[in-house]
C-alpha atoms as a PDB file:
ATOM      1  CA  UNK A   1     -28.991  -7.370  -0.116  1.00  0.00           C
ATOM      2  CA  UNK A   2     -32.105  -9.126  -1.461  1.00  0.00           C
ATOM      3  CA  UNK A   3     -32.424  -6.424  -4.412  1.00  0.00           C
ATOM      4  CA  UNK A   4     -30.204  -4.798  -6.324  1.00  0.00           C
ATOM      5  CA  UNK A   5     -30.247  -1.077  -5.749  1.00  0.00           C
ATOM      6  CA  UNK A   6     -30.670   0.194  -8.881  1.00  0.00           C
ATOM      7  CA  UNK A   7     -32.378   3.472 -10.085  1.00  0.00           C
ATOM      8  CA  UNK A   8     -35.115   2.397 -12.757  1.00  0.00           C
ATOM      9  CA  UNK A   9     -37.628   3.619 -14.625  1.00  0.00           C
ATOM     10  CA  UNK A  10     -39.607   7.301 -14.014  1.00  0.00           C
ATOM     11  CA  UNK A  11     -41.919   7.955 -10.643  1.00  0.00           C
ATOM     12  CA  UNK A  12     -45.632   8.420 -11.498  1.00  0.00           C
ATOM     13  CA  UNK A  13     -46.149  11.574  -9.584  1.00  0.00           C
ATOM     14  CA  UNK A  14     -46.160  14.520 -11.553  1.00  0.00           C
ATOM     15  CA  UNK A  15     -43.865  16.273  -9.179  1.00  0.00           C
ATOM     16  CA  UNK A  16     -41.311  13.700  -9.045  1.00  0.00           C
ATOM     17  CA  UNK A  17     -40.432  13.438 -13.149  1.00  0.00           C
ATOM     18  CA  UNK A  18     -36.998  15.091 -13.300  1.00  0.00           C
ATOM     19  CA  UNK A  19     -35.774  12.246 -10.827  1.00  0.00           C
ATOM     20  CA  UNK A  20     -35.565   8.455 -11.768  1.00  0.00           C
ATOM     21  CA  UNK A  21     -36.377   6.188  -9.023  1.00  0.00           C
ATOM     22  CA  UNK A  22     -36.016   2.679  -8.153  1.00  0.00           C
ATOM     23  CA  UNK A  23     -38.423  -0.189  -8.985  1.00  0.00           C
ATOM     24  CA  UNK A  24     -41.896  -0.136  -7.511  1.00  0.00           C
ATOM     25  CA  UNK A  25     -43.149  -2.527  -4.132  1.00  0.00           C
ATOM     26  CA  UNK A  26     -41.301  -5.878  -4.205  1.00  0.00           C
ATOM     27  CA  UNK A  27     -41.486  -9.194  -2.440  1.00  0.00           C
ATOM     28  CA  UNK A  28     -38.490  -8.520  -0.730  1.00  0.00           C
ATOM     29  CA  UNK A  29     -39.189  -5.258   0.601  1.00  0.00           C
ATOM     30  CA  UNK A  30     -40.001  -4.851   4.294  1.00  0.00           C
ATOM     31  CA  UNK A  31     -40.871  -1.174   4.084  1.00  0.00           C
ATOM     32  CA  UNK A  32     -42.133   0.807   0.983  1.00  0.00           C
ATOM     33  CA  UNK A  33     -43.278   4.442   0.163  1.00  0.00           C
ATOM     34  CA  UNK A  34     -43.657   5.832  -2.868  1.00  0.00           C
ATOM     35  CA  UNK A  35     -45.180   9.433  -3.121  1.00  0.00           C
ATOM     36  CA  UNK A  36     -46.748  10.542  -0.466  1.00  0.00           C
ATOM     37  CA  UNK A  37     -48.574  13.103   0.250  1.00  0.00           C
ATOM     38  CA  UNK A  38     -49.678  14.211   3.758  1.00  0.00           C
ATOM     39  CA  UNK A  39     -51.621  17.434   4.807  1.00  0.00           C
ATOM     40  CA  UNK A  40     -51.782  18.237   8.519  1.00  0.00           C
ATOM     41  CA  UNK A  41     -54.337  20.324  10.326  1.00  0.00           C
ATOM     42  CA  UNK A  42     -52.171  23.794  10.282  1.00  0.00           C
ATOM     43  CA  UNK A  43     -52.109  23.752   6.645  1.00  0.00           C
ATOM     44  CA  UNK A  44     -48.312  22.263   6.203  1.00  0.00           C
ATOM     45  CA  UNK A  45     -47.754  19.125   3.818  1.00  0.00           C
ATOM     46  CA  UNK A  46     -45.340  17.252   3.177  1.00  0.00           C
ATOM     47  CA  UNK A  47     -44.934  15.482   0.124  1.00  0.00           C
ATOM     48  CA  UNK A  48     -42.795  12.423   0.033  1.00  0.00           C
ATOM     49  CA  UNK A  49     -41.966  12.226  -3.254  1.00  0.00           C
ATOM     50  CA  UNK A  50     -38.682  12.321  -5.827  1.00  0.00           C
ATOM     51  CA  UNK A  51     -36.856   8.555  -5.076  1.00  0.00           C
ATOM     52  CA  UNK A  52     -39.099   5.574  -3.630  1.00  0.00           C
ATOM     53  CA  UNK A  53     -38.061   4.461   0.068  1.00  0.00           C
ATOM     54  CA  UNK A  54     -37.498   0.811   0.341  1.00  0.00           C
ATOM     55  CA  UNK A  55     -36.399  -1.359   3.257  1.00  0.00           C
ATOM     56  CA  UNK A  56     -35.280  -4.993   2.875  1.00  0.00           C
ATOM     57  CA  UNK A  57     -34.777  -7.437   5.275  1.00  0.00           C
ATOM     58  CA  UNK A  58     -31.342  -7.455   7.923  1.00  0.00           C
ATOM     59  CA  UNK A  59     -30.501  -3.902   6.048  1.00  0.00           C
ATOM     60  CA  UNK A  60     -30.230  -0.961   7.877  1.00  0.00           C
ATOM     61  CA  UNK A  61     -31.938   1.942   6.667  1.00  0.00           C
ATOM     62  CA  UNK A  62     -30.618   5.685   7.214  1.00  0.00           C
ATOM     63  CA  UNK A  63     -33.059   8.846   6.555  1.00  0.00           C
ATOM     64  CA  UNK A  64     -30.600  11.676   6.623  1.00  0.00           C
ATOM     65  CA  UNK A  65     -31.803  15.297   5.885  1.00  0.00           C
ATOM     66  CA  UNK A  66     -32.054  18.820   8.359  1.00  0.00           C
ATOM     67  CA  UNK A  67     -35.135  19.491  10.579  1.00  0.00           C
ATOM     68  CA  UNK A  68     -38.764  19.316   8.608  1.00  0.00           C
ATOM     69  CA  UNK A  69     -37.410  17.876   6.150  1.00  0.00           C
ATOM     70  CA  UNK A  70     -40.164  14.960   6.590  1.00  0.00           C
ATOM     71  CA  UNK A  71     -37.843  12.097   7.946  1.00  0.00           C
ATOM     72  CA  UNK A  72     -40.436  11.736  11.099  1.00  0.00           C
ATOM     73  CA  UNK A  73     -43.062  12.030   9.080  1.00  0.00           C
ATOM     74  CA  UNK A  74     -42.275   9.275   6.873  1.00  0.00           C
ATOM     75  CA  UNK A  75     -41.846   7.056   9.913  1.00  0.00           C
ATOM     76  CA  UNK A  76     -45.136   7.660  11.184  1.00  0.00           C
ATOM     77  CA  UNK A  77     -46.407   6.732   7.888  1.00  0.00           C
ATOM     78  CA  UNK A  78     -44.708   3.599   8.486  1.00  0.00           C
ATOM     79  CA  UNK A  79     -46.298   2.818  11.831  1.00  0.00           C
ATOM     80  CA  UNK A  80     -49.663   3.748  10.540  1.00  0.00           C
ATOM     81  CA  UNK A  81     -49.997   6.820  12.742  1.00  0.00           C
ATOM     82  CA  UNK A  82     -50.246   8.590   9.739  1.00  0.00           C
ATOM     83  CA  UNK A  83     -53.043   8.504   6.628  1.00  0.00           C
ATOM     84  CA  UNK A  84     -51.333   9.662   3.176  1.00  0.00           C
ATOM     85  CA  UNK A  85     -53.433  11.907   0.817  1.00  0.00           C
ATOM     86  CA  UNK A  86     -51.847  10.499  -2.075  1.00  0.00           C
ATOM     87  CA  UNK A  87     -49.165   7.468  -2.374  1.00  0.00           C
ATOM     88  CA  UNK A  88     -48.410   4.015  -1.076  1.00  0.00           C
ATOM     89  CA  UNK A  89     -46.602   2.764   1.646  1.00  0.00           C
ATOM     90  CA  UNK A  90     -46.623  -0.751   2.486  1.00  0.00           C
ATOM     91  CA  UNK A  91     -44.997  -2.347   5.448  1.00  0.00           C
ATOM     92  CA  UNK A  92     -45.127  -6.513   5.420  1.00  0.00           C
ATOM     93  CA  UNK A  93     -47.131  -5.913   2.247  1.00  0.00           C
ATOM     94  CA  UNK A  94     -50.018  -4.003   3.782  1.00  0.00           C
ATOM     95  CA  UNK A  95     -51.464  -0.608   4.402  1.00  0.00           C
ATOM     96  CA  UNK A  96     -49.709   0.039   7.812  1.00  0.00           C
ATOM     97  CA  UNK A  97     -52.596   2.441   8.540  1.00  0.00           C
ATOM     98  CA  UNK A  98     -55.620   0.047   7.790  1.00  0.00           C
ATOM     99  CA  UNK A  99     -53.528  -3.035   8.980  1.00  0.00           C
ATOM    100  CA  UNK A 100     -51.920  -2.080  12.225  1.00  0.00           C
ATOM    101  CA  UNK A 101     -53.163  -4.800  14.232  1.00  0.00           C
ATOM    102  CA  UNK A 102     -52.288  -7.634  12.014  1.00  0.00           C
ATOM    103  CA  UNK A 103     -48.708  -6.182  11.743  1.00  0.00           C
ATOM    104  CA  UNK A 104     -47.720  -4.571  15.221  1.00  0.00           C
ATOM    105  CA  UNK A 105     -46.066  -7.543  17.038  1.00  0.00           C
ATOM    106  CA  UNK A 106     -43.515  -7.368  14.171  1.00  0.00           C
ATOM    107  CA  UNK A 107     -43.027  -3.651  14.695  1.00  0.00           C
ATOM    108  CA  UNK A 108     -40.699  -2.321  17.417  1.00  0.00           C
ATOM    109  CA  UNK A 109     -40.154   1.542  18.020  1.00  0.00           C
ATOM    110  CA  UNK A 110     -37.926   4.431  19.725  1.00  0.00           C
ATOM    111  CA  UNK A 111     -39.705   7.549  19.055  1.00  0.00           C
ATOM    112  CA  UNK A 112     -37.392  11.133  19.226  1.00  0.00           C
ATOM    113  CA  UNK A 113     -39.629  11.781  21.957  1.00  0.00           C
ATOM    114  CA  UNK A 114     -38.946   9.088  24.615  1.00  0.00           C
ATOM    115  CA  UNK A 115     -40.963  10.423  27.180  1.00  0.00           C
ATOM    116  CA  UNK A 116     -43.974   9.932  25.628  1.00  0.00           C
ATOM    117  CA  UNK A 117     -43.626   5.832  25.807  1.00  0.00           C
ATOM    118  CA  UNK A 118     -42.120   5.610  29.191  1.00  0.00           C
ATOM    119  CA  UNK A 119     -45.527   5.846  30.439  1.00  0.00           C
ATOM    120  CA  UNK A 120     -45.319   3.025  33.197  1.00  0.00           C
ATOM    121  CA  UNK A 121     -44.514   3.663  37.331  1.00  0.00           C
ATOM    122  CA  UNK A 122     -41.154   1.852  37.058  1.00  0.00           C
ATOM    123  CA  UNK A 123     -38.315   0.602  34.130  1.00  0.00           C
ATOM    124  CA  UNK A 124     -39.427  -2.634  34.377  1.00  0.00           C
ATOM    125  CA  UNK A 125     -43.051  -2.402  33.632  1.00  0.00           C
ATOM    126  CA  UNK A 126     -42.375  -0.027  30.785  1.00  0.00           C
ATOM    127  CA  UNK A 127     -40.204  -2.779  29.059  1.00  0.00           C
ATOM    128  CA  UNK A 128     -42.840  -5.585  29.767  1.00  0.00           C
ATOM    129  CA  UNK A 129     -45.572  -2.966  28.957  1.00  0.00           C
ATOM    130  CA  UNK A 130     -45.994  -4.320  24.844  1.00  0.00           C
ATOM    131  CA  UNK A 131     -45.829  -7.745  25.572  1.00  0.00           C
ATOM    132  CA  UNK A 132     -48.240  -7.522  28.417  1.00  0.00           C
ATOM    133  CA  UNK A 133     -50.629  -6.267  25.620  1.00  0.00           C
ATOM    134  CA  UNK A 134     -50.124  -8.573  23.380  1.00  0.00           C
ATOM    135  CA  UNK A 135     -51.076 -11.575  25.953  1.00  0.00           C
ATOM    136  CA  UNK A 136     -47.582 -13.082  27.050  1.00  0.00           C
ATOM    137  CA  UNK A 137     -47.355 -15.084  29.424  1.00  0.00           C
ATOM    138  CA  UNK A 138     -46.102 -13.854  32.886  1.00  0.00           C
ATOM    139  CA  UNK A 139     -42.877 -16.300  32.886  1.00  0.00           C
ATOM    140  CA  UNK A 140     -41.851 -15.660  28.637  1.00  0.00           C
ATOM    141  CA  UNK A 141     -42.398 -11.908  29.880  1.00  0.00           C
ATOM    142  CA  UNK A 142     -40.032 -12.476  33.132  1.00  0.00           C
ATOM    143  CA  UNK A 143     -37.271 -14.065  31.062  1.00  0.00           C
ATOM    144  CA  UNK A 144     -37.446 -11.863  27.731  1.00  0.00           C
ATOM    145  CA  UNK A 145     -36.904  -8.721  29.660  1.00  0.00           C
ATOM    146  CA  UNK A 146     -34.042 -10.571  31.936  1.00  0.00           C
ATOM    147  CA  UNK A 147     -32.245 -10.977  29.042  1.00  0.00           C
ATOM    148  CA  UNK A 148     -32.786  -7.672  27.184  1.00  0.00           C
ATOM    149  CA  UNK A 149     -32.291  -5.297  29.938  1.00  0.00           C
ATOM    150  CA  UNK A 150     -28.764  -7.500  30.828  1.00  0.00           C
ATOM    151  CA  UNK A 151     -28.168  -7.084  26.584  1.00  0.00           C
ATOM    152  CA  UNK A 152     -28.248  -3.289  27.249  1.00  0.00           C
ATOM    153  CA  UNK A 153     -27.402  -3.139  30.720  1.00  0.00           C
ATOM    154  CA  UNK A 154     -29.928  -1.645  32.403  1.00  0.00           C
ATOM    155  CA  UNK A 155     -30.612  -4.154  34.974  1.00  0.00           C
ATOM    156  CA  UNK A 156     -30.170  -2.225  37.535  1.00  0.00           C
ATOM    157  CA  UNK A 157     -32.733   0.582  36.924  1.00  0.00           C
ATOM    158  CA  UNK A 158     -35.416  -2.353  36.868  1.00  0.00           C
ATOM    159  CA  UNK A 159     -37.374  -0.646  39.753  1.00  0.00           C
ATOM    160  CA  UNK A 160     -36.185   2.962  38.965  1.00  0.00           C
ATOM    161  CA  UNK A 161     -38.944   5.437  37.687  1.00  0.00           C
ATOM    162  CA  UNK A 162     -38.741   5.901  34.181  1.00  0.00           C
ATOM    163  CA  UNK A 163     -38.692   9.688  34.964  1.00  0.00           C
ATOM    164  CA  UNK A 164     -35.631   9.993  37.403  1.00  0.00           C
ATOM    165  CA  UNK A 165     -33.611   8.654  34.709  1.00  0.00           C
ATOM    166  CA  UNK A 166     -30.879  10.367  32.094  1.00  0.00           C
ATOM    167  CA  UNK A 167     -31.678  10.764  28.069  1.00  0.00           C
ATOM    168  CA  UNK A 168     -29.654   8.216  27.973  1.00  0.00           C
ATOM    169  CA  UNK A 169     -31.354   5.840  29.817  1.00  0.00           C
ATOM    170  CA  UNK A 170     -34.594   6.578  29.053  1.00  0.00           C
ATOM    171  CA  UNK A 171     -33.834   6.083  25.370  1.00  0.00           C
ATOM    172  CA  UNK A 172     -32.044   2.375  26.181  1.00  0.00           C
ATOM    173  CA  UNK A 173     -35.111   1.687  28.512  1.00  0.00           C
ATOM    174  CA  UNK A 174     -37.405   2.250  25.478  1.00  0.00           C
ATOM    175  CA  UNK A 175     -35.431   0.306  22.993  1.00  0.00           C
ATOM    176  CA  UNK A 176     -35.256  -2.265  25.546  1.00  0.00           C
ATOM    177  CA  UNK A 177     -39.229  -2.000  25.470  1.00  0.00           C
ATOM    178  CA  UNK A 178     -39.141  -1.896  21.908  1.00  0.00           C
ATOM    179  CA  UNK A 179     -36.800  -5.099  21.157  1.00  0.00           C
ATOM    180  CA  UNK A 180     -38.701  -6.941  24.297  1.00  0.00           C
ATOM    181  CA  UNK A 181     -41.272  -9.327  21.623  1.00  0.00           C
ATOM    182  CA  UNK A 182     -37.867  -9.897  19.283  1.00  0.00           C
ATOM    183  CA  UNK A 183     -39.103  -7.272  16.116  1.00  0.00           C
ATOM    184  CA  UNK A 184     -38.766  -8.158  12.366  1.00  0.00           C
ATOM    185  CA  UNK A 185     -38.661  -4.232  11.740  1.00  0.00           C
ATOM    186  CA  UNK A 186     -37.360  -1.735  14.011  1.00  0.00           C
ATOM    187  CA  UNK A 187     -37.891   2.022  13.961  1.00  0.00           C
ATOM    188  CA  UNK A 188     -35.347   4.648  15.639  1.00  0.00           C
ATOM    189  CA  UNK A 189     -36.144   8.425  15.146  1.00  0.00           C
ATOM    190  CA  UNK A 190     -32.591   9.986  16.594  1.00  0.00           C
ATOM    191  CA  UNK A 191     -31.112   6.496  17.624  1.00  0.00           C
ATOM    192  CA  UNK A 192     -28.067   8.124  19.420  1.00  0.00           C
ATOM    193  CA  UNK A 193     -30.110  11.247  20.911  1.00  0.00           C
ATOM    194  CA  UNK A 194     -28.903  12.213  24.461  1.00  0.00           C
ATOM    195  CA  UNK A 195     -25.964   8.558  24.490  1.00  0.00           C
ATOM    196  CA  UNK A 196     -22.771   9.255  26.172  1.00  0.00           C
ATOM    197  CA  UNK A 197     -19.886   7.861  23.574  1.00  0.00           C
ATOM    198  CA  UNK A 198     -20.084   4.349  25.974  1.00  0.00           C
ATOM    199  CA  UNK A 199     -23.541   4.047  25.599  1.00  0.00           C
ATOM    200  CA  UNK A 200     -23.508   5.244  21.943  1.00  0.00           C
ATOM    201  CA  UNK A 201     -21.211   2.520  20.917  1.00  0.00           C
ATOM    202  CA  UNK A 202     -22.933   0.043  22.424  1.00  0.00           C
ATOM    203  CA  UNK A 203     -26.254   0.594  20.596  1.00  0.00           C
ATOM    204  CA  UNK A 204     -24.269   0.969  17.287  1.00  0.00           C
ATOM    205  CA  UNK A 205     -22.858  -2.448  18.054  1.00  0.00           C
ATOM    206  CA  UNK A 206     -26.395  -3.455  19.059  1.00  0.00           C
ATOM    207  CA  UNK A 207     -27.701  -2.481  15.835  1.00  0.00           C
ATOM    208  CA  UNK A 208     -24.897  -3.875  13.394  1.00  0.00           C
ATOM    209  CA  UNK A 209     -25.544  -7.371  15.357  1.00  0.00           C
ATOM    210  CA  UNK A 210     -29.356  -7.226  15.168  1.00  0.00           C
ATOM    211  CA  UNK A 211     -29.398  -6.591  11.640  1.00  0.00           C
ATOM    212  CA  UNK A 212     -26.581  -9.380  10.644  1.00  0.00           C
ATOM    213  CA  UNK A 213     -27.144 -12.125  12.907  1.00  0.00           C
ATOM    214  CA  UNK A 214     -31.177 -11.755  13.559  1.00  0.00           C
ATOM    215  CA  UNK A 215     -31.886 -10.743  10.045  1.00  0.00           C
ATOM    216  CA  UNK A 216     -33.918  -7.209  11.960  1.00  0.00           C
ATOM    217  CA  UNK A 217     -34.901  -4.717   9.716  1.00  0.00           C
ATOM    218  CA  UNK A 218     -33.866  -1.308  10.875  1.00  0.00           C
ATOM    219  CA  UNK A 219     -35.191   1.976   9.741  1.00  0.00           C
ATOM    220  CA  UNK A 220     -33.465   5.013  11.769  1.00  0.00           C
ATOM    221  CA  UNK A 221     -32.631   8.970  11.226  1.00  0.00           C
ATOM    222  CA  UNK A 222     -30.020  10.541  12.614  1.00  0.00           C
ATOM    223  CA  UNK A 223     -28.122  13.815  12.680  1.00  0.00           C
ATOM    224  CA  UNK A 224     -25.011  12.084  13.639  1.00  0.00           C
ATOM    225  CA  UNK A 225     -23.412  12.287   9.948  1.00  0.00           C
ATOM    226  CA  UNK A 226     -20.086  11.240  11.400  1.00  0.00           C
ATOM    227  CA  UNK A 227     -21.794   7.347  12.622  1.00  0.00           C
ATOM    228  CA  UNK A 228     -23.521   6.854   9.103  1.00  0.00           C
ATOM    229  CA  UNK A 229     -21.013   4.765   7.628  1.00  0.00           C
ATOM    230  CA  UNK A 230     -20.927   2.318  10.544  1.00  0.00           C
ATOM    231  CA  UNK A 231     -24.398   2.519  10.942  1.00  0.00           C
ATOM    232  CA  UNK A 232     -26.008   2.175   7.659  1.00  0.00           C
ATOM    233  CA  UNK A 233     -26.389  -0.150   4.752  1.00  0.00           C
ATOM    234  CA  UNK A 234     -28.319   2.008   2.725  1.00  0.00           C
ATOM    235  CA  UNK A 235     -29.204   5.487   2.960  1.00  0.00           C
ATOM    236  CA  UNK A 236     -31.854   8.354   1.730  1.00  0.00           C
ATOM    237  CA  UNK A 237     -31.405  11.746   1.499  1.00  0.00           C
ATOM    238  CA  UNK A 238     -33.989  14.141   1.841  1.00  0.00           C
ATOM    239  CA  UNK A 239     -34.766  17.839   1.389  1.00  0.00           C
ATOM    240  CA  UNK A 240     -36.920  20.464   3.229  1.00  0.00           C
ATOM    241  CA  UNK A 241     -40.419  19.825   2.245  1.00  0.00           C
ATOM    242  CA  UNK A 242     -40.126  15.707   1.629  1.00  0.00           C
ATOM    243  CA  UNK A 243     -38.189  15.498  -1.711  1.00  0.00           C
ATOM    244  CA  UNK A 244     -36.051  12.349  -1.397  1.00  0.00           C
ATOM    245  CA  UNK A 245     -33.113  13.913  -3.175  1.00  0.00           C
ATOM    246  CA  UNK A 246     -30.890  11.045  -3.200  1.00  0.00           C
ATOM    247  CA  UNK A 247     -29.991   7.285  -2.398  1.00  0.00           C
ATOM    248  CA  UNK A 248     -27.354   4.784  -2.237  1.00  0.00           C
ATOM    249  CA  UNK A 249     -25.084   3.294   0.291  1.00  0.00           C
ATOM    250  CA  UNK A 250     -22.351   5.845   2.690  1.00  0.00           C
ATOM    251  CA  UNK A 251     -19.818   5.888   0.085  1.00  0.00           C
ATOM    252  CA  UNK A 252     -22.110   6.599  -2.612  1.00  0.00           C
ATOM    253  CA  UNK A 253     -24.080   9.318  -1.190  1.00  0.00           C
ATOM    254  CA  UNK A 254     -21.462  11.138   0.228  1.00  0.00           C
ATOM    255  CA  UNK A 255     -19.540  10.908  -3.013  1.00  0.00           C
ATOM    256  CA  UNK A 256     -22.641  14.049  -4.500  1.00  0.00           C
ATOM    257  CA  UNK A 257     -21.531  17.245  -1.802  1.00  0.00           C
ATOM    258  CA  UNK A 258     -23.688  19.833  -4.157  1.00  0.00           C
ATOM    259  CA  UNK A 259     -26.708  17.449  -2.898  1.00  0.00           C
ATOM    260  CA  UNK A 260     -26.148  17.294   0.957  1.00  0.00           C
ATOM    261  CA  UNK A 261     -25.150  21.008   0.557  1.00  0.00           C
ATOM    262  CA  UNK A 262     -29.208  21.562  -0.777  1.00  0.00           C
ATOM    263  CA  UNK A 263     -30.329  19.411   1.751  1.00  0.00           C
ATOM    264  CA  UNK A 264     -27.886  21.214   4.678  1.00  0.00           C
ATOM    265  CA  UNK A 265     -25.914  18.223   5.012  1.00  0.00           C
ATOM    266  CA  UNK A 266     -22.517  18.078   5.626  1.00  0.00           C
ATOM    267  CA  UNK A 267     -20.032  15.355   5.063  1.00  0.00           C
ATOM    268  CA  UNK A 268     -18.277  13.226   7.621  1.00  0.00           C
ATOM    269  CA  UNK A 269     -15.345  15.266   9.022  1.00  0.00           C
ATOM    270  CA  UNK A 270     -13.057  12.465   8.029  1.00  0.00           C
ATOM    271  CA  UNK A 271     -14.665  13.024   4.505  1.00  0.00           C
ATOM    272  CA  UNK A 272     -14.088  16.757   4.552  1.00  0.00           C
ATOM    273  CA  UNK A 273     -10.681  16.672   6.135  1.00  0.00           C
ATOM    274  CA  UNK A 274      -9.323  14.171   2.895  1.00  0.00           C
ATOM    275  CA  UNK A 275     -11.489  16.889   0.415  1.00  0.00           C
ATOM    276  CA  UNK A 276      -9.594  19.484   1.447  1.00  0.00           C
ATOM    277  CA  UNK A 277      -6.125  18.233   1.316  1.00  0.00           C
ATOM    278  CA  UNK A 278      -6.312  16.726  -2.033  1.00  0.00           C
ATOM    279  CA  UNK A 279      -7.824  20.006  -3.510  1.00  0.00           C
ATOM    280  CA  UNK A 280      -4.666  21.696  -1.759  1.00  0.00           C
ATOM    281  CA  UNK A 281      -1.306  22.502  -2.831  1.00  0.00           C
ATOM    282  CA  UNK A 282       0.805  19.275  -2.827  1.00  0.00           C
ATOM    283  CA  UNK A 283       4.114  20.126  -0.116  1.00  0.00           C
ATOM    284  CA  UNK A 284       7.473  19.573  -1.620  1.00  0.00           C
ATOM    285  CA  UNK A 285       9.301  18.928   1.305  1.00  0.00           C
ATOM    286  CA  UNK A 286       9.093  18.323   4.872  1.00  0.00           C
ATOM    287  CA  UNK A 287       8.908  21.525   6.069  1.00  0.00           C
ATOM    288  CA  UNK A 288       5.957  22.815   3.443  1.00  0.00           C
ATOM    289  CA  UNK A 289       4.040  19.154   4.670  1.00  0.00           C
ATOM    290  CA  UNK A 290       4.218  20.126   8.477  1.00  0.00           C
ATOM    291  CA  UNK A 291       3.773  23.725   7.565  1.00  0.00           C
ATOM    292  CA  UNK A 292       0.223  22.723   5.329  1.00  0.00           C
ATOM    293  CA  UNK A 293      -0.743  20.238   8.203  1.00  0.00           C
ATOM    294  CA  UNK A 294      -0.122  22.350  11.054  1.00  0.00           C
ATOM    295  CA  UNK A 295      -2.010  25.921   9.979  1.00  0.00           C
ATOM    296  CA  UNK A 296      -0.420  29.086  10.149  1.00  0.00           C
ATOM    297  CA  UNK A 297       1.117  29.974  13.502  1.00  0.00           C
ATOM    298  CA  UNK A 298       1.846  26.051  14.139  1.00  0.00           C
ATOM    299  CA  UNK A 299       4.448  25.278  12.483  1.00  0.00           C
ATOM    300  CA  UNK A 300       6.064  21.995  14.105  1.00  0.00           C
ATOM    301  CA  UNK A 301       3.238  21.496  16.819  1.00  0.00           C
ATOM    302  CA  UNK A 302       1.854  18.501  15.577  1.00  0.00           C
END
């Protein structure tokens, strides 16, 4: 890690001062929001405040926390989709919203919503479709999206229509869109959405070499609790309504359960499973062990 992760210091916003947070926009940080505010057209806001989110350079990023809880709103804020009331986020240093074009060949995205960016007649133009945009040439085009679709083998849905695919493939046909123009900072909103177990360890191999060997940046939510500690460096926790409860790496965060309880988070099963047998009765002998393991009615099934 660049930084240290360290909590430091009080936030500014006023409804953010029983929570310390860590230090304020860096050098080293690819990513940074600190107390936003957003108010949408019904009348809902979300307010992004409690902990600063930072994102440094080859880490991956995890925003954990249940539905409208403001994880996709704080990556639209990110892309610049999104003007804040109130706040700062910075991505590359600038105002994502007010800098977009300066920043968005550095950007690649999967949105939850993959439909919505498989917008092109077959696979293959919808993975050459950002690059086309931003003025490649037709042969750096042809042999970028050789390579990626083979990295994520898709190569042979090439002249498939985006929409006679699975979940599955659509989402792999949009990250292969999205990692097409080689991203410093990627952005996943349900990575592992609609993956078959293959497929899902694939990306999560995908990811863990992206970030280590390519130095990417990756910023991704997920409901999959049971992937975060092979899929994340660093982690944020947040509650309904945008409070970023908590932060710190897997181990750490899943070391506070009243917290994930507030936010309706539960731990990894593997996490819950060793919970409950230290809190139980220690066996004495063999019989009271199988007994304890196998649950009443089981005794020597296992």
């Amino acid at each position: 890690m660049d930084v240290p992760r360290t909590a430091t210091g009080a936030p500014d916003c006023a409804l953010c001062q029983k929570h310390l947070h860590r230090h304020g926009p860096h050098p080293a940080d690819i990513a940074y929001v600190s107390c936003v505010l957003h108010s949408f057209d019904d009348g809902t806001a979300v307010h992004l405040c409690g902990l600063d989110f930072c994102a440094h350079k080859g880490e991956r990023t995890v925003l954990l926390g249940p539905n409208g809880a403001g994880k996709s709103t704080l990556l639209a804020h990110l892309l610049g989709l999104l003007k804040s009331d109130e706040g700062v986020v910075r991505v590359f240093g600038v105002d994502p919203h007010q800098e977009w074009r300066t920043i968005r060949q550095r950007i690649g995205v999967v949105l939850q919503n993959v439909d919505v960016q498989l917008i092109m007649p077959t696979v293959y133009d919808d993975v050459c479709f950002s690059a086309r945009q931003y003025g490649w040439e037709r042969e750096q085009i042809e042999l970028a999206a050789t390579e990626i679709m083979a990295r994520l083998g898709i190569t042979e849905l090439a002249g498939r229509t985006p929409q006679s695919l699975s979940g599955g493939e659509k989402r792999k046909v949009a990250l292969a869109g999205a990692l097409l123009t080689r991203p410093e900072l990627l952005i996943l909103d349900e990575a592992f959405e609609g993956l078959d177990p293959a497929s899902r360890r694939e990306i999560v191999d995908l990811l863990a070499e992206l970030s280590r060997e390519d130095g990417v940046s990756i910023v991704l939510t997920t409901h999959d609790i049971d992937a975060v500690a092979e899929i994340a460096d660093y982690c944020y926790v947040l509650r309904a309504g945008g409070e970023i409860v908590l932060s710190g790496t897997p181990a750490e965060i899943f070391e506070h359960a009243d917290l994930l309880a507030a936010s309706n988070i539960r731990p990894p099963i593997l996490a819950e499973l060793f919970e409950r047998l230290e809190s139980a009765a220690r066996p004495l002998t063999v019989d009271e062990a199988v007994t304890a393991l196998s649950g009443p009615g089981q005794h020597g099934k296992i």
